[in-house]
Protein backbone atom coordinates (compact mmCIF):
# COMPACT_ATOMS: atom_id res chain seq x y z
CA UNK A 1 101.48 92.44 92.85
CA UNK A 2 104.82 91.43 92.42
CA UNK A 3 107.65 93.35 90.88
CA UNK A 4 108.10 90.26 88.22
CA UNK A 5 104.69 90.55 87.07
CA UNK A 6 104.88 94.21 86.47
CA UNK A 7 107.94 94.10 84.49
CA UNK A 8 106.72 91.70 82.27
CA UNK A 9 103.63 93.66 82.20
CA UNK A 10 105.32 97.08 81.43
CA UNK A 11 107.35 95.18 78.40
CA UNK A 12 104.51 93.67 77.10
CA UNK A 13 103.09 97.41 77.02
CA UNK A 14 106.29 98.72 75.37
CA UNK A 15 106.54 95.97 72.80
CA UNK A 16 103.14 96.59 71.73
CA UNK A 17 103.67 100.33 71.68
CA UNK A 18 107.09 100.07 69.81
CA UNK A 19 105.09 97.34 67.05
CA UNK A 20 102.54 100.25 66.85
CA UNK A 21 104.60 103.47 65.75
CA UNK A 22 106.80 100.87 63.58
CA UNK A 23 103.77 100.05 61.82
CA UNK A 24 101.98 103.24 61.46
CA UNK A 25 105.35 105.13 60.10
CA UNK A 26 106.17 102.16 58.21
CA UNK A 27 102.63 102.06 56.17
CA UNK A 28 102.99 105.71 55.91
CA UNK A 29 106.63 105.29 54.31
CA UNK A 30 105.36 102.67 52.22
CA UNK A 31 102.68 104.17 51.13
CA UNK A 32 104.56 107.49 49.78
CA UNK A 33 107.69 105.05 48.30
CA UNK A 34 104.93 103.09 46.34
CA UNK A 35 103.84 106.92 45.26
CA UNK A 36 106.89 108.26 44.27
CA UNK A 37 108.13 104.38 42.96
CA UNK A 38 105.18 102.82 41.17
CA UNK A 39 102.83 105.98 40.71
CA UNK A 40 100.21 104.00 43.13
CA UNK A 41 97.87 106.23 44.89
CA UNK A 42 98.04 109.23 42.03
CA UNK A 43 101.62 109.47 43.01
CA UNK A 44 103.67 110.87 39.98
CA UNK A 45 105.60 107.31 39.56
CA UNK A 46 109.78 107.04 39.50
CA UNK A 47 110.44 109.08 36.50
CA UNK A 48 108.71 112.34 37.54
CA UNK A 49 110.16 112.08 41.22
CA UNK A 50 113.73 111.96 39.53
CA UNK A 51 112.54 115.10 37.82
CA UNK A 52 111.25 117.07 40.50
CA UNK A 53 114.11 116.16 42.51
CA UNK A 54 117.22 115.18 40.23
CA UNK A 55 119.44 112.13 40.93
CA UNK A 56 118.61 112.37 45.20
CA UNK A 57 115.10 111.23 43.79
CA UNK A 58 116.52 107.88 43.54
CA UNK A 59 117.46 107.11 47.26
CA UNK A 60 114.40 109.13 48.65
CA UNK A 61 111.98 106.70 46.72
CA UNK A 62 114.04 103.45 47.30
CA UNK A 63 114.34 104.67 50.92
CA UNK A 64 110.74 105.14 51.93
CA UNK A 65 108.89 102.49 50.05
CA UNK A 66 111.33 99.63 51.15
CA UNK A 67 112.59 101.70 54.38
CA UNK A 68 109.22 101.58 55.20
CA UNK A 69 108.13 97.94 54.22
CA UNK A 70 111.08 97.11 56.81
CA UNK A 71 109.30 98.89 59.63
CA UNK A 72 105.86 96.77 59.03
CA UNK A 73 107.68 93.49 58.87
CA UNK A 74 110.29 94.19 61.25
CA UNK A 75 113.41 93.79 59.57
CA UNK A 76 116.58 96.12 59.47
CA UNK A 77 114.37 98.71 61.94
CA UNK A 78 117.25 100.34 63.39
CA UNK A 79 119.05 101.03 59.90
CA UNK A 80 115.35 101.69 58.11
CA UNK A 81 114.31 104.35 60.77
CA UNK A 82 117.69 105.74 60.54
CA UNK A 83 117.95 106.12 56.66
CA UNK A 84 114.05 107.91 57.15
CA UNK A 85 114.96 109.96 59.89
CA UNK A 86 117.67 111.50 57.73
CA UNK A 87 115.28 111.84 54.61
CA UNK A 88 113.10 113.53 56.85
CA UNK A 89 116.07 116.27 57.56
CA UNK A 90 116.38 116.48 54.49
CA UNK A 91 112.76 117.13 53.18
CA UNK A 92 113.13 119.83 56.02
CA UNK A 93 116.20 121.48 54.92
CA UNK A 94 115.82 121.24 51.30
CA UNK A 95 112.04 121.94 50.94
CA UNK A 96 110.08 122.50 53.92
CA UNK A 97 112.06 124.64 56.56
CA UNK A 98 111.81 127.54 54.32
CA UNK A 99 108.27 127.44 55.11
CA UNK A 100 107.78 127.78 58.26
CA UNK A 101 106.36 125.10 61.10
CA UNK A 102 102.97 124.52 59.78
CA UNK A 103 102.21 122.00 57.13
CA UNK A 104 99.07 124.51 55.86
CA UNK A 105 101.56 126.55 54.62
CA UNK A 106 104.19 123.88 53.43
CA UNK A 107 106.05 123.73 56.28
CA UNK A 108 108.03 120.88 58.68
CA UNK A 109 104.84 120.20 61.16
CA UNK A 110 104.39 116.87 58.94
CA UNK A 111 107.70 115.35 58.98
CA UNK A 112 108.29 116.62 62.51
CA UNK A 113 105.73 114.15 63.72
CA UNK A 114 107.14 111.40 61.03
CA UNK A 115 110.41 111.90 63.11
CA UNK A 116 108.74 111.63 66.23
CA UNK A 117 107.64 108.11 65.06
CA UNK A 118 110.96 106.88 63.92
CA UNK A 119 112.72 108.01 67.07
CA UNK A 120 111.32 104.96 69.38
CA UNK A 121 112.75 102.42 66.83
CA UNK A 122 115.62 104.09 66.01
CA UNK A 123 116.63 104.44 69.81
CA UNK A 124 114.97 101.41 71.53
CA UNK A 125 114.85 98.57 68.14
CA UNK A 126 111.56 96.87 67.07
CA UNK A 127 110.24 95.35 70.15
CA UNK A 128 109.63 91.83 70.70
CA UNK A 129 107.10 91.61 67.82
CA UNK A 130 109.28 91.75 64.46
CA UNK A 131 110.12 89.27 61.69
CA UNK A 132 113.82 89.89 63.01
CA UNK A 133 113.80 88.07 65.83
CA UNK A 134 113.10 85.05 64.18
CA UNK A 135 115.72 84.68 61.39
CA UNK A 136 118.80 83.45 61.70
CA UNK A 137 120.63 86.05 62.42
CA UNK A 138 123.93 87.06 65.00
CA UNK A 139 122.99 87.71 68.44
CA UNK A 140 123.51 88.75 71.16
CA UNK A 141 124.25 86.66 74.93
CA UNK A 142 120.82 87.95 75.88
CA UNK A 143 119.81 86.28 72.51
CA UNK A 144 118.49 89.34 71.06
CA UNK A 145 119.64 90.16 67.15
CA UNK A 146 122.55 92.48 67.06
CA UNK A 147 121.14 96.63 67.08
CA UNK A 148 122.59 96.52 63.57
CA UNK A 149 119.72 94.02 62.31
CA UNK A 150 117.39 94.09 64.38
């Protein structure tokens, strides 16, 4: 085997991996956005999330449900796992550190491993297999989209 076809072999494996825990945290985002947004899924809908918690409840909701629609397609990944990986902090801080590591008992465990999936994204972009790629946007000589859109 040549080197050339195990390159292309080993990207092909880490473009499919990246498009896989994209997706996954990005239907899981979505998911609890359209909760907290719409009241889908027995969530409590916008008005009791800015309730429970105050004027922050606005950029938490807007943040996962279209943060998270961003990851499925493919679009702003970098800035979209960025903007989740800090609401994630701050569901620690703010609510879950108190409590220990284990999600039985309210803890982080939970959005530990929701940071875990953000991380590839945020750190190595979307992979070949994202809406990004084929808009028309800047790019770079190797005719990638800049990390700031893609």
């Amino acid at each position: 085997m040549d080197g050339a076809t195990e390159t292309s072999r080993d990207r092909t494996a880490v473009d499919v991996s990246l498009l896989v825990v994209r997706v996954v945290a990005g239907v899981i985002f979505a998911a609890h956005g359209a909760q907290k947004l719409f009241g889908a899924f027995g969530g409590p809908g916008l008005e009791k999330t800015v309730e429970m918690m105050g004027v922050m409840g606005y950029p938490v909701t807007i943040g996962e449900f279209f943060g998270g629609l961003g990851l499925v397609v493919g679009f702003l990944c970098r800035f979209s796992a960025a903007s989740l990986l800090v609401i994630m902090l701050g569901a620690i801080g703010m609510v879950h550190g108190k409590n220990g590591f284990f999600q039985s008992g309210g803890g982080f465990e939970y959005n530990l491993a929701l940071i875990g999936l953000l991380l590839p994204t945020l750190l190595a972009g979307p992979g070949r297999y994202s809406v990004g790629r084929f808009l028309p946007l800047p790019k770079t000589r190797a005719g990638r989209p800049i990390a700031v859109v893609e």
